[in-house]
Protein backbone atom coordinates (compact mmCIF):
# COMPACT_ATOMS: atom_id res chain seq x y z
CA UNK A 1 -73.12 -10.30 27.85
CA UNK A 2 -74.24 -9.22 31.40
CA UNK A 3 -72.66 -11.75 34.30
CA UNK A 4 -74.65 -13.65 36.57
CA UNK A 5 -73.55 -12.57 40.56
CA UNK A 6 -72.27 -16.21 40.67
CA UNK A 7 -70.26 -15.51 37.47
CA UNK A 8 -69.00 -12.02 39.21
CA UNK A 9 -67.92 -13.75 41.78
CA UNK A 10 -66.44 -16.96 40.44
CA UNK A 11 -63.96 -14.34 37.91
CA UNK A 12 -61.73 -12.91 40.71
CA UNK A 13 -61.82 -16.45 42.47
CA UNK A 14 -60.46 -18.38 39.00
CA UNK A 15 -57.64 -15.22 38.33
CA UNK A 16 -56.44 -15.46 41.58
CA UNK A 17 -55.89 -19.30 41.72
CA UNK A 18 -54.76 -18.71 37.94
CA UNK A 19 -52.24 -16.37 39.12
CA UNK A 20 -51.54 -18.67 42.29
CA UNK A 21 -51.14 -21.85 39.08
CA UNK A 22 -48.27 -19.88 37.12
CA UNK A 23 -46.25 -18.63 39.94
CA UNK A 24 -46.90 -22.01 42.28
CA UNK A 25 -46.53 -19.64 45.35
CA UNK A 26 -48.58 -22.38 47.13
CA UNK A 27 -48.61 -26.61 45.84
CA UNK A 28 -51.18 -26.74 42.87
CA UNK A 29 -53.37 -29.17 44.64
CA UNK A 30 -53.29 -26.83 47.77
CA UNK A 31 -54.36 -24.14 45.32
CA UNK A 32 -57.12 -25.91 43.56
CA UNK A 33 -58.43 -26.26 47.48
CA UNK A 34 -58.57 -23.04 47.81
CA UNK A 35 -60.12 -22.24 45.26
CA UNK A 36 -62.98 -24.39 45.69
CA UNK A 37 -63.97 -23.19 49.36
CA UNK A 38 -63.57 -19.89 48.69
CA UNK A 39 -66.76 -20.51 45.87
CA UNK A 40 -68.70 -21.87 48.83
CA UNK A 41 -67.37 -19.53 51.39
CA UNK A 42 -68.40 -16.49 48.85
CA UNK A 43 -71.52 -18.49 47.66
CA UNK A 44 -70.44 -18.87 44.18
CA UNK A 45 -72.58 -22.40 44.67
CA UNK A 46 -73.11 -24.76 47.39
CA UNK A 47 -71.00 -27.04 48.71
CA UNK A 48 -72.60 -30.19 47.62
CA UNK A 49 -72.12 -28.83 43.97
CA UNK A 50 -68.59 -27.57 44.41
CA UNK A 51 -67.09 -30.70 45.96
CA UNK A 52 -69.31 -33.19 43.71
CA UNK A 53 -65.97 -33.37 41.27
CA UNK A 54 -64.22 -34.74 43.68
CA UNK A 55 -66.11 -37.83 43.78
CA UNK A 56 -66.03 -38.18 40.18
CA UNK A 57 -65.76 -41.48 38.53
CA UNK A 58 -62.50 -40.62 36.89
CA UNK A 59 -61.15 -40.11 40.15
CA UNK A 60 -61.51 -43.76 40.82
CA UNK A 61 -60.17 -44.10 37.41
CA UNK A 62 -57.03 -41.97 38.59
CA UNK A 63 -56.69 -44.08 42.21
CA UNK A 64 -56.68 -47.74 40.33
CA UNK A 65 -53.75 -46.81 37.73
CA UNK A 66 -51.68 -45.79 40.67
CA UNK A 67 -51.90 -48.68 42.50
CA UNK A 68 -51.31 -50.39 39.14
CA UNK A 69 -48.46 -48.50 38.59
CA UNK A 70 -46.84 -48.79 41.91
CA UNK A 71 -46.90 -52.43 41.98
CA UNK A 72 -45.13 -52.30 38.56
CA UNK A 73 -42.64 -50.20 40.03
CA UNK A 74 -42.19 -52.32 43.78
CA UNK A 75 -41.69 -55.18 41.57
CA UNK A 76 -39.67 -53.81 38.68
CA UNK A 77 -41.58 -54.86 35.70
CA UNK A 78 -40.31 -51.47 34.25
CA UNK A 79 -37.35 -52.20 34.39
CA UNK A 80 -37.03 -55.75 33.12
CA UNK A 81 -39.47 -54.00 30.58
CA UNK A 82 -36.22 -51.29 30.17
CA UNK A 83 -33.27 -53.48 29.68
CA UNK A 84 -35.45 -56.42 27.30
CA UNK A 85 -35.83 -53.65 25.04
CA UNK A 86 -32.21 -52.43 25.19
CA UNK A 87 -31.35 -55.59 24.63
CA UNK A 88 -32.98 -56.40 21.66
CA UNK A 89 -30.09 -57.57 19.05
CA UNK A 90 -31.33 -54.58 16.14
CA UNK A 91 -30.38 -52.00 19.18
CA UNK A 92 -26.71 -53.06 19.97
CA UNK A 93 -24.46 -50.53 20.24
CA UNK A 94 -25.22 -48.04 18.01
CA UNK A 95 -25.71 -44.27 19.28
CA UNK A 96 -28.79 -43.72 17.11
CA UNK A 97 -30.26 -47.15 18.08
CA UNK A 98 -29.54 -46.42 21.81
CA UNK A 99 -31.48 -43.19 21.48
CA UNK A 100 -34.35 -44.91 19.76
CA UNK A 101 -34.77 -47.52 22.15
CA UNK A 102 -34.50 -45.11 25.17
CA UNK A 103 -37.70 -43.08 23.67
CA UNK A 104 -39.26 -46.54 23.03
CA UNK A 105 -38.86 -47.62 26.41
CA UNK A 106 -40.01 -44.34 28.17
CA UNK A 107 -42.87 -43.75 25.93
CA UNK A 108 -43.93 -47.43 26.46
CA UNK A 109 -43.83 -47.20 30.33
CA UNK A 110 -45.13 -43.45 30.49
CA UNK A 111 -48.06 -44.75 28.59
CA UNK A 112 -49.41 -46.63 31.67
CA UNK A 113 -47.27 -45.47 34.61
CA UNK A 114 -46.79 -41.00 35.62
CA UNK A 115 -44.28 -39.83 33.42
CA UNK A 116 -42.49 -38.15 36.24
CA UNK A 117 -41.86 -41.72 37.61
CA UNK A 118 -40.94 -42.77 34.45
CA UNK A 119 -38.22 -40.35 33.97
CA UNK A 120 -36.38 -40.80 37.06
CA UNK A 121 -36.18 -44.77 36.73
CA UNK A 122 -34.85 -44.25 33.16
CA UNK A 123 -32.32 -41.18 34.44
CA UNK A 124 -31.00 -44.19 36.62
CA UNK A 125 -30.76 -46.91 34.01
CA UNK A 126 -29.15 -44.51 31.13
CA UNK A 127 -26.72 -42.72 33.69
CA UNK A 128 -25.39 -46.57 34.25
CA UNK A 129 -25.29 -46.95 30.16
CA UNK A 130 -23.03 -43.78 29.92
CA UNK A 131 -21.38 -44.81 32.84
CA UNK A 132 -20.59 -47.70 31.39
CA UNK A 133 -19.55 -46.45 27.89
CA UNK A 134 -17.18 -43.80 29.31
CA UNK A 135 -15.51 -46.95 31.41
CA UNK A 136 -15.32 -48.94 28.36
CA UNK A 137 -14.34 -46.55 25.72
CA UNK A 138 -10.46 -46.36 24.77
CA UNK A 139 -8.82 -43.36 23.63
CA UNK A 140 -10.63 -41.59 20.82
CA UNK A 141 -13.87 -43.86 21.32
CA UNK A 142 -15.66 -41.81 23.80
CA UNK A 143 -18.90 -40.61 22.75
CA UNK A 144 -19.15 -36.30 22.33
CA UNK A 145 -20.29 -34.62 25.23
CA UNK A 146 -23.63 -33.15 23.42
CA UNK A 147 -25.02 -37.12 23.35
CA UNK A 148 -25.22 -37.57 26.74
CA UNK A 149 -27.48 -33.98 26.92
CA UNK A 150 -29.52 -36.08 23.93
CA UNK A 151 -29.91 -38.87 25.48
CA UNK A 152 -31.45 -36.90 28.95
CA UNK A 153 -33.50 -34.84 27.01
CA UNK A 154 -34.71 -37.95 25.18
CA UNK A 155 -36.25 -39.39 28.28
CA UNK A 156 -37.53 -36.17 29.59
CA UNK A 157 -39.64 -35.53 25.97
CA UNK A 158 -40.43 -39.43 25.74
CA UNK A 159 -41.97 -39.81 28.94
CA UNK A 160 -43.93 -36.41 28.03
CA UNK A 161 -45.37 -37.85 24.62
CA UNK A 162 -45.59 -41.17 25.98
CA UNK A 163 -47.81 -40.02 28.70
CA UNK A 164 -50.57 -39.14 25.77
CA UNK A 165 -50.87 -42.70 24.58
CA UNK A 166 -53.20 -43.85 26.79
CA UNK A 167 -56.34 -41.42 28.87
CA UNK A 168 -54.20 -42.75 31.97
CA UNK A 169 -51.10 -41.92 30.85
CA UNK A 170 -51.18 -38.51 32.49
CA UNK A 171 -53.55 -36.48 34.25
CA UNK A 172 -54.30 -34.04 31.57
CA UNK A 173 -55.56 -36.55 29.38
CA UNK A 174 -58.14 -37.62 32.04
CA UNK A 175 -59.26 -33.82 32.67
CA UNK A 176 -59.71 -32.80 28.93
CA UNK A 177 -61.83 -36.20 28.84
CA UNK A 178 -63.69 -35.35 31.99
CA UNK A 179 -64.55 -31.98 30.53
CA UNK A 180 -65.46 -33.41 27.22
CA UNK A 181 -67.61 -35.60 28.87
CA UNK A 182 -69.42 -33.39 31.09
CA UNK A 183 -69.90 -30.40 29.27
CA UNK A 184 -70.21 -31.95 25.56
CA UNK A 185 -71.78 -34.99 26.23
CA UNK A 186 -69.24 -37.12 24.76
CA UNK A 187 -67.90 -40.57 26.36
CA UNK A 188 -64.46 -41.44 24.37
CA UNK A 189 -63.21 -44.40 24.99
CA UNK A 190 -60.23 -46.09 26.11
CA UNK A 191 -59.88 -47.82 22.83
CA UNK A 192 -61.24 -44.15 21.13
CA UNK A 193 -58.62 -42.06 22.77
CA UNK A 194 -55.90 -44.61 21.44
CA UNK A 195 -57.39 -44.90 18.24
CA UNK A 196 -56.04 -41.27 17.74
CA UNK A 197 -53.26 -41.04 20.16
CA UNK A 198 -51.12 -44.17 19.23
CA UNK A 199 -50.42 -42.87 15.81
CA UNK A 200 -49.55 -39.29 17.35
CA UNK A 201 -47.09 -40.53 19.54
CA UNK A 202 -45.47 -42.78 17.12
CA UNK A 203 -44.97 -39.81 14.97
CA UNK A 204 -43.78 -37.54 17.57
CA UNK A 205 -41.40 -40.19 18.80
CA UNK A 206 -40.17 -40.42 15.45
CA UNK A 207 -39.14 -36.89 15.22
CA UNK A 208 -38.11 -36.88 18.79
CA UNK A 209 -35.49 -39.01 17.50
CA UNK A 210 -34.23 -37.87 14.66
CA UNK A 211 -34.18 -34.48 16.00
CA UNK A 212 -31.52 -35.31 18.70
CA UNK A 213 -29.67 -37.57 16.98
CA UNK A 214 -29.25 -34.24 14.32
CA UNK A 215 -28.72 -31.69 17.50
CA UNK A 216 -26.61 -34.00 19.55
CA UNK A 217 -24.38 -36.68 17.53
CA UNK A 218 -22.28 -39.33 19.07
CA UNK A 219 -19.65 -39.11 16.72
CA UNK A 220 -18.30 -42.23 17.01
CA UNK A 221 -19.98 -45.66 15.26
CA UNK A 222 -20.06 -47.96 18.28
CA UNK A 223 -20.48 -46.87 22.39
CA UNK A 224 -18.60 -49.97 23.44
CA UNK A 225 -19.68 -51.16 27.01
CA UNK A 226 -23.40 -50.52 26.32
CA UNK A 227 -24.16 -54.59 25.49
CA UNK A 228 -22.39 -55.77 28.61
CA UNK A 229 -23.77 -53.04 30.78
CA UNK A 230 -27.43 -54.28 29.50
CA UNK A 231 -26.86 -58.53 29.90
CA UNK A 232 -25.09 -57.85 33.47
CA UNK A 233 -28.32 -55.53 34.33
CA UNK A 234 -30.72 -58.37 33.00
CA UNK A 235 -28.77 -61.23 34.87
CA UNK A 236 -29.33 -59.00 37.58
CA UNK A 237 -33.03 -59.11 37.96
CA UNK A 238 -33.35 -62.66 37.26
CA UNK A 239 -36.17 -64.62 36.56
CA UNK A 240 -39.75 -63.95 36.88
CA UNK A 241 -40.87 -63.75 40.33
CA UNK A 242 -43.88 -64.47 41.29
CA UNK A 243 -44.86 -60.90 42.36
CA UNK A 244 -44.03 -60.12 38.83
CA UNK A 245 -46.06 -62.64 37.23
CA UNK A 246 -48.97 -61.58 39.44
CA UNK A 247 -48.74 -58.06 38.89
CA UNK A 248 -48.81 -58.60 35.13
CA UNK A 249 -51.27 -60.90 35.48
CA UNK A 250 -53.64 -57.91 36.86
CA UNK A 251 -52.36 -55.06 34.59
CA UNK A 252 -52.91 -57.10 31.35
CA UNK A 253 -56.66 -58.36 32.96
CA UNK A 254 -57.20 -54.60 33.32
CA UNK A 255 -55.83 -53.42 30.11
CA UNK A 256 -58.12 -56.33 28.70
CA UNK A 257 -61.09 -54.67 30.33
CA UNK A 258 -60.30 -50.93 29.39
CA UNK A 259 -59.99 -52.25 25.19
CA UNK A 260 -63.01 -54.55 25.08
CA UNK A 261 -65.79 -52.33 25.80
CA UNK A 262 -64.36 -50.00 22.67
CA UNK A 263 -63.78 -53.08 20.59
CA UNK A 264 -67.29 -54.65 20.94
CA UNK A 265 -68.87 -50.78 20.35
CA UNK A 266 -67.18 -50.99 16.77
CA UNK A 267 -67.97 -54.51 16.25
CA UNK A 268 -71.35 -54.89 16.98
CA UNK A 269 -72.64 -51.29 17.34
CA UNK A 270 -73.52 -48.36 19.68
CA UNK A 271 -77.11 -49.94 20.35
CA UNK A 272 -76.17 -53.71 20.63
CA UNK A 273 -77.14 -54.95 24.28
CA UNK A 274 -73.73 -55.80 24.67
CA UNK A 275 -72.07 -53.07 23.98
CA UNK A 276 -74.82 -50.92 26.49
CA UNK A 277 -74.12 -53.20 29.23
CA UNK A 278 -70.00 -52.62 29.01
CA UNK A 279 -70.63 -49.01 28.65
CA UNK A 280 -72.59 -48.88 31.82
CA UNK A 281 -71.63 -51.74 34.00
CA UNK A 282 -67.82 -51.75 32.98
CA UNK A 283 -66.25 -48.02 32.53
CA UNK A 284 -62.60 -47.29 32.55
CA UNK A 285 -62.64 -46.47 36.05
CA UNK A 286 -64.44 -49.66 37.54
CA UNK A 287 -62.23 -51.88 35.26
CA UNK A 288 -59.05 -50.00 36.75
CA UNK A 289 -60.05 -50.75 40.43
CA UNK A 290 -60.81 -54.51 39.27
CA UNK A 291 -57.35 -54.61 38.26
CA UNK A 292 -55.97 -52.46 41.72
CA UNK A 293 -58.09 -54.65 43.98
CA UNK A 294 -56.48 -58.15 42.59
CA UNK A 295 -53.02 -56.58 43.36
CA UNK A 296 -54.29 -57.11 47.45
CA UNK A 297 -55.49 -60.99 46.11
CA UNK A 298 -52.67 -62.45 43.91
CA UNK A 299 -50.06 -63.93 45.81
CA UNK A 300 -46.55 -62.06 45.82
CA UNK A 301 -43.03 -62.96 46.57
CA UNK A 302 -41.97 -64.88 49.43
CA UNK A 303 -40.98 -62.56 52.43
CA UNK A 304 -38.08 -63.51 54.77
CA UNK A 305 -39.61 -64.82 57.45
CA UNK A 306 -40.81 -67.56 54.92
CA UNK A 307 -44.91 -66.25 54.50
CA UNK A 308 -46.01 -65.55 51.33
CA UNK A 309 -47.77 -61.68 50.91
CA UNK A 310 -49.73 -60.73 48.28
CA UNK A 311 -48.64 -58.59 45.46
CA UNK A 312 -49.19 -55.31 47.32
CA UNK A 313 -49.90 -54.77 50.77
CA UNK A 314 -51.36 -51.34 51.80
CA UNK A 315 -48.68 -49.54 53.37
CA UNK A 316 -47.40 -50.20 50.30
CA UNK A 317 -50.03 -48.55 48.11
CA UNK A 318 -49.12 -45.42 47.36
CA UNK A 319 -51.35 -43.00 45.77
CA UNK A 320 -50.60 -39.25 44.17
CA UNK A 321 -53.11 -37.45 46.25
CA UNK A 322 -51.86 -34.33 44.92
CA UNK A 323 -52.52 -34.94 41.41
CA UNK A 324 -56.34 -36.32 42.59
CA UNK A 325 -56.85 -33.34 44.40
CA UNK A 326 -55.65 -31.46 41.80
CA UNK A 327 -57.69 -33.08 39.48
CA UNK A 328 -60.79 -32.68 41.73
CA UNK A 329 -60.11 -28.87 42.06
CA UNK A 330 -59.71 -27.87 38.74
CA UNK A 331 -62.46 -30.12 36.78
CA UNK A 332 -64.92 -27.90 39.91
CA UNK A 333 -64.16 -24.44 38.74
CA UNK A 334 -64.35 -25.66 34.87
CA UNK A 335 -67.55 -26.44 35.91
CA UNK A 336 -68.53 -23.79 37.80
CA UNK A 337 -67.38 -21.21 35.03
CA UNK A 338 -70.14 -23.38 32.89
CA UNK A 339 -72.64 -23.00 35.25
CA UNK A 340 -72.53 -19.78 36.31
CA UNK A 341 -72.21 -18.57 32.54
CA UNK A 342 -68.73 -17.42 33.16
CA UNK A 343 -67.22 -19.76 30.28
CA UNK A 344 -69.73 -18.45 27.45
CA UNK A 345 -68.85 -14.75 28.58
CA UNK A 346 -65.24 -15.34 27.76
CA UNK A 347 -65.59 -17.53 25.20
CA UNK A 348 -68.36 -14.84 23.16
CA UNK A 349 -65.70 -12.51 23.99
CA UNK A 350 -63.13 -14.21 22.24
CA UNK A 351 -64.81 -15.34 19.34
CA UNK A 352 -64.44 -12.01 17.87
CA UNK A 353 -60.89 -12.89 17.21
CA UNK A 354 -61.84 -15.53 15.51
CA UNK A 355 -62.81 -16.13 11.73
CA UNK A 356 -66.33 -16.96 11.45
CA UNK A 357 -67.58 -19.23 8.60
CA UNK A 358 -66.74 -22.76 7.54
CA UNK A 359 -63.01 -22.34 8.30
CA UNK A 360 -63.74 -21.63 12.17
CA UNK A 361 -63.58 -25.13 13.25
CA UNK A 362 -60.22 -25.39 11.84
CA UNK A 363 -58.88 -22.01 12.86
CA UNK A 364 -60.15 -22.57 16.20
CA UNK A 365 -58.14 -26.34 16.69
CA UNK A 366 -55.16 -24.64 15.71
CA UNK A 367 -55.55 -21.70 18.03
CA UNK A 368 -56.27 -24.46 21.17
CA UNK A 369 -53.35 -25.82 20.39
CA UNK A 370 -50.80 -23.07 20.30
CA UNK A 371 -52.48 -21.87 22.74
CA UNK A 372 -52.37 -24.89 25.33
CA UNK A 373 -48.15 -25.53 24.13
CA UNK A 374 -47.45 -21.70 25.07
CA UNK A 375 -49.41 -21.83 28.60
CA UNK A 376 -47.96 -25.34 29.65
CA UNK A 377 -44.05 -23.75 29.11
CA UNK A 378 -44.79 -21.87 31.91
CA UNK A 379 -47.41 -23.95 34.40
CA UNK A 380 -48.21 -27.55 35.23
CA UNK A 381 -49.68 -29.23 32.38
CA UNK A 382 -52.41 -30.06 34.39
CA UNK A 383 -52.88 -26.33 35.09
CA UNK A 384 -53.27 -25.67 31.26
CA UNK A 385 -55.85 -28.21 30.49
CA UNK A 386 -57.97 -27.23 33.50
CA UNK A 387 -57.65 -23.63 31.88
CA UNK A 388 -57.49 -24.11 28.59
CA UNK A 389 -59.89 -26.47 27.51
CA UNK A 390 -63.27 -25.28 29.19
CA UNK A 391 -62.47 -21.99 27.23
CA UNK A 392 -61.88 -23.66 23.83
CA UNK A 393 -65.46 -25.38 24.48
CA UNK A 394 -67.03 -22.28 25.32
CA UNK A 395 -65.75 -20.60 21.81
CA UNK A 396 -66.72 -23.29 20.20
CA UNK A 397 -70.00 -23.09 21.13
CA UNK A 398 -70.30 -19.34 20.38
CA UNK A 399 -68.69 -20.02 17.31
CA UNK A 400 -71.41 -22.71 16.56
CA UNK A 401 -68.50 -25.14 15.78
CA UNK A 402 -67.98 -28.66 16.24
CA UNK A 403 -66.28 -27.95 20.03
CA UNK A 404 -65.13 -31.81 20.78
CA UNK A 405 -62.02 -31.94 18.45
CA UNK A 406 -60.80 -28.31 19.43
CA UNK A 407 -61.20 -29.34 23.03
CA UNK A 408 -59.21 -32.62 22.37
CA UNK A 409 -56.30 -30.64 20.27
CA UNK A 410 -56.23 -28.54 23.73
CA UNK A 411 -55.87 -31.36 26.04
CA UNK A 412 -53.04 -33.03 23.76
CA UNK A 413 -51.37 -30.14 23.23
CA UNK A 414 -51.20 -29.11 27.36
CA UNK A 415 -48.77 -32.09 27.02
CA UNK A 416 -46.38 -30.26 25.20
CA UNK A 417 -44.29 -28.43 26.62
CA UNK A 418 -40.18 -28.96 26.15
CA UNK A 419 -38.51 -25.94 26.52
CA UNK A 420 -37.88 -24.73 30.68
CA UNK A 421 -37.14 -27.09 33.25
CA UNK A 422 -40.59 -25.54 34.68
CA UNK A 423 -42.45 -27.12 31.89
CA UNK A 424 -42.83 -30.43 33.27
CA UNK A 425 -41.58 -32.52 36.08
CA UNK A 426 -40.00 -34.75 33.51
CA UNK A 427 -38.00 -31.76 32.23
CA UNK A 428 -37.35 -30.60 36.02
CA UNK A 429 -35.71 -34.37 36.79
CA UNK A 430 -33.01 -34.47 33.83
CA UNK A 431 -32.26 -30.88 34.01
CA UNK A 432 -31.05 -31.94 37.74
CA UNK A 433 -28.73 -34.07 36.43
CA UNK A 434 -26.39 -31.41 35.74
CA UNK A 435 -25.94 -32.80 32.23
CA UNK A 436 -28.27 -30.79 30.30
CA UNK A 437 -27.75 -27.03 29.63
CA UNK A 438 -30.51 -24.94 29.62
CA UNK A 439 -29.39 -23.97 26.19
CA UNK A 440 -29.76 -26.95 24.83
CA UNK A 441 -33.19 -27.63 26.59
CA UNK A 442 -34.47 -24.55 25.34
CA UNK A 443 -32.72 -25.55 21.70
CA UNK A 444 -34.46 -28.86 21.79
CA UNK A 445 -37.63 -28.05 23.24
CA UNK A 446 -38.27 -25.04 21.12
CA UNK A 447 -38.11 -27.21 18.13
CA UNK A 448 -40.21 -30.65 19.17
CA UNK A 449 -42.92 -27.83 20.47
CA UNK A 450 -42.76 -26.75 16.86
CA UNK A 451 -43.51 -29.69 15.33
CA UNK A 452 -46.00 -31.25 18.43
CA UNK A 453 -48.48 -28.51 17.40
CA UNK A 454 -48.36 -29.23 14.08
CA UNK A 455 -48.39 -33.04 14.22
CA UNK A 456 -51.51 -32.20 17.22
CA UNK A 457 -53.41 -29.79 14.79
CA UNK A 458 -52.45 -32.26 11.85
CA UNK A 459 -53.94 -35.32 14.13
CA UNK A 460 -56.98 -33.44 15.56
CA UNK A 461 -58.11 -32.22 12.06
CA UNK A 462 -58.05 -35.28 10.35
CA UNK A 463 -59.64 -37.36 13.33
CA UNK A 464 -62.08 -34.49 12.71
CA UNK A 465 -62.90 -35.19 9.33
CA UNK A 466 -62.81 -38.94 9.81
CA UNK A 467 -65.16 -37.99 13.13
CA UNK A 468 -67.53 -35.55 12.03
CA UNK A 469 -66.73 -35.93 7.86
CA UNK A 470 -65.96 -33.11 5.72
């Protein structure tokens, strides 16, 4: 297939900031800057078409849930979240329970909140549960050394699979979407995307478990301390404030709004008047700054001077304008290698490799998959969707296969990766800790990326099937 001079162009550009990706010589989002003005520099396409990305409406979608998720954080809904679930009688103080209600509680909050932020609040809280247990534990009691490695690597792969329960849940969710969207045609929904996901995650999180309760073992029955440590924590924050009650008051009226639109689209139909009027005049994104803007309206905790501030006041609102900027640079060369033709060159080029025939839908969601695990090991997960999936579209399209479930097994699976401290922030925060060999990270990870891709493929091809039917 001959290249376009806009595709010849746009190939060096996309290597270099490839290149630029894996080795993170410069900040990804600094990277994904550069390597949109150098398309409009070297007139790959104009400006106005480069930067429209950046304006997209997921980005708006991207700017509400962080406000959301900051005023959880500022008024420590996560954490009252954290210790009710710790405390729940079934958990007590039983190793295996512990670990089961620490993936629980980061795959819970991960689901809404970034999974990077997730992990470091529950590094905190289960540093002060082994701290704790090693205070209260007589001679012979202590727990072996290997659980505490569990239990960080527990939060680190939670928050990871958590992060796939919801499109906000991480980034790479909402750039697999936006290229599913754009390039396919196809608007899944909140309640869509969770319709699939939910039952993922459970399973992962089920084998999460029981994997590093085999790998690491307390060996002892009962980590004495753990109750105490939990009702002294909960005494601690109290009751409700009214910043709290506020700022679930917003999150559930904006969860409400993401699930309804999805709910009344199965209910009453894709061509209902209803249902065409959510679709258009309430999408995830709008529905997430509804939520956002009500933080700035609800009234918050009382300050010291005696005035009463709203839930969150805007030097307050903090927002990851590296992840939207990295968002905005990579969904503008996935484009761009669309539109200049540089996508269906590579993915024609590829499609040799694969099978042809009624077994190349299948092939090809397993391939996306492996494929997206191995390249998020060793960049950003982020990184690996923004490569990854417009690649799997283009071969499915030269494949003349149904590309929307390949692309989806891709974006999953970018969410996958356990086995370097490079893999993911999450990873990166307990392997700080100083309580998690790289051995055992490797041990773990290599396993629960194992059985991700197969529980992904597993997921992808029966959503498939149920999707597109046999």
């Amino acid at each position: 297939m001959n290249l376009s001079p806009e595709a010849q162009l746009l190939a060096p550009i996309l290597v270099a900031v490839i290149v630029l990706w894996f080795t993170e010589a410069l900040p990804l989002a600094v990277t994904a800057l550069l390597g949109a003005v150098a398309c409009v520099v070297l007139g790959v396409a104009p400006a106005k078409e480069v930067f429209r990305p950046f304006a997209d409406p997921l980005i708006f979608l991207f700017i509400g849930s962080f406000l959301l998720a900051e005023a959880i954080r500022l008024h420590r809904l996560d954490r009252r979240l954290a210790f009710a679930v710790l405390a729940v009688p079934w958990v007590g103080e039983r190793p295996v329970r512990i670990l089961a209600a620490v993936a629980v509680v980061s795959m819970a909050i991960s689901a809404f909140i970034s999974n990077t932020v997730t992990a470091a609040m529950m590094l905190a809280i289960v540093s002060g549960i082994l701290g704790a247990v090693e205070d209260a534990a007589g001679q012979g009691r202590r727990p072996a050394a290997g659980f505490a490695t569990g239990l960080f690597l527990c939060i680190a792969f939670a928050a990871s699979i958590g992060g796939l329960a919801t499109p906000i849940g991480t980034p790479t969710n909402l750039i697999g979407l936006g290229f599913i969207r754009d390039q396919l045609g196809v608007a899944i929904s909140f309640a869509g995307w969770c319709g699939i996901s939910l039952p993922t995650v459970v399973i992962l999180g089920t084998i999460l478990v029981a994997v590093l309760a085999r790998l690491f073992p307390a060996g002892v029955e009962r980590l004495e301390g753990v109750s105490d440590f939990v009702r002294a924590e909960r005494r601690r924050l109290g009751a409700w404030t009214t910043g709290q009650k506020s700022t679930a008051l917003a999150f559930g009226i904006t969860v409400v709004l993401w699930v309804v639109p999805g709910v009344v689209l199965i209910a009453l139909g894709p061509d209902h008047p209803v249902s065409e009027w959510l679709r258009t005049r309430l999408p995830e994104g709008v529905a997430a700054l509804i939520g956002a803007i009500l933080l700035f309206l609800l009234p918050g905790d009382q300050r010291a001077d005696g005035r009463r501030s709203r839930v969150l006041v805007w030097s307050e609102a903090r927002i990851d304008w590296d992840i939207v900027l990295l968002y905005g640079g990579g969904l503008a060369l996935g484009e761009l290698c669309f539109s200049t033709g540089l996508a269906a060159a590579a993915g024609a080029g590829i499609t040799g490799w694969i099978p042809t025939g009624p077994w190349a839908g299948t092939v090809l969601v397993i391939v996306a998959a492996v494929v997206a695990v191995v390249t998020s090991e060793f960049t950003s997960n982020v990184a690996s969707a923004t490569m990854v999936v417009p690649i799997v579209i283009a071969i499915g399209r030269a494949l003349d296969a149904e590309p929307v479930v390949p692309a989806l097994a891709a974006t999953f699976a970018a969410s996958l990766g356990f086995m370097m401290p490079v893999s993911s922030p999450c990873n990166a925060i307990v392997y700080g800790s100083g309580r998690v060999p790289l051995r055992a990270m490797m041990a773990g990870g290599a396993i629960i990326d194992v059985a991700g891709t197969l529980v992904v493929t597993a997921a992808m091809l029966l959503a498939g099937r149920l999707w597109i039917g046999p």
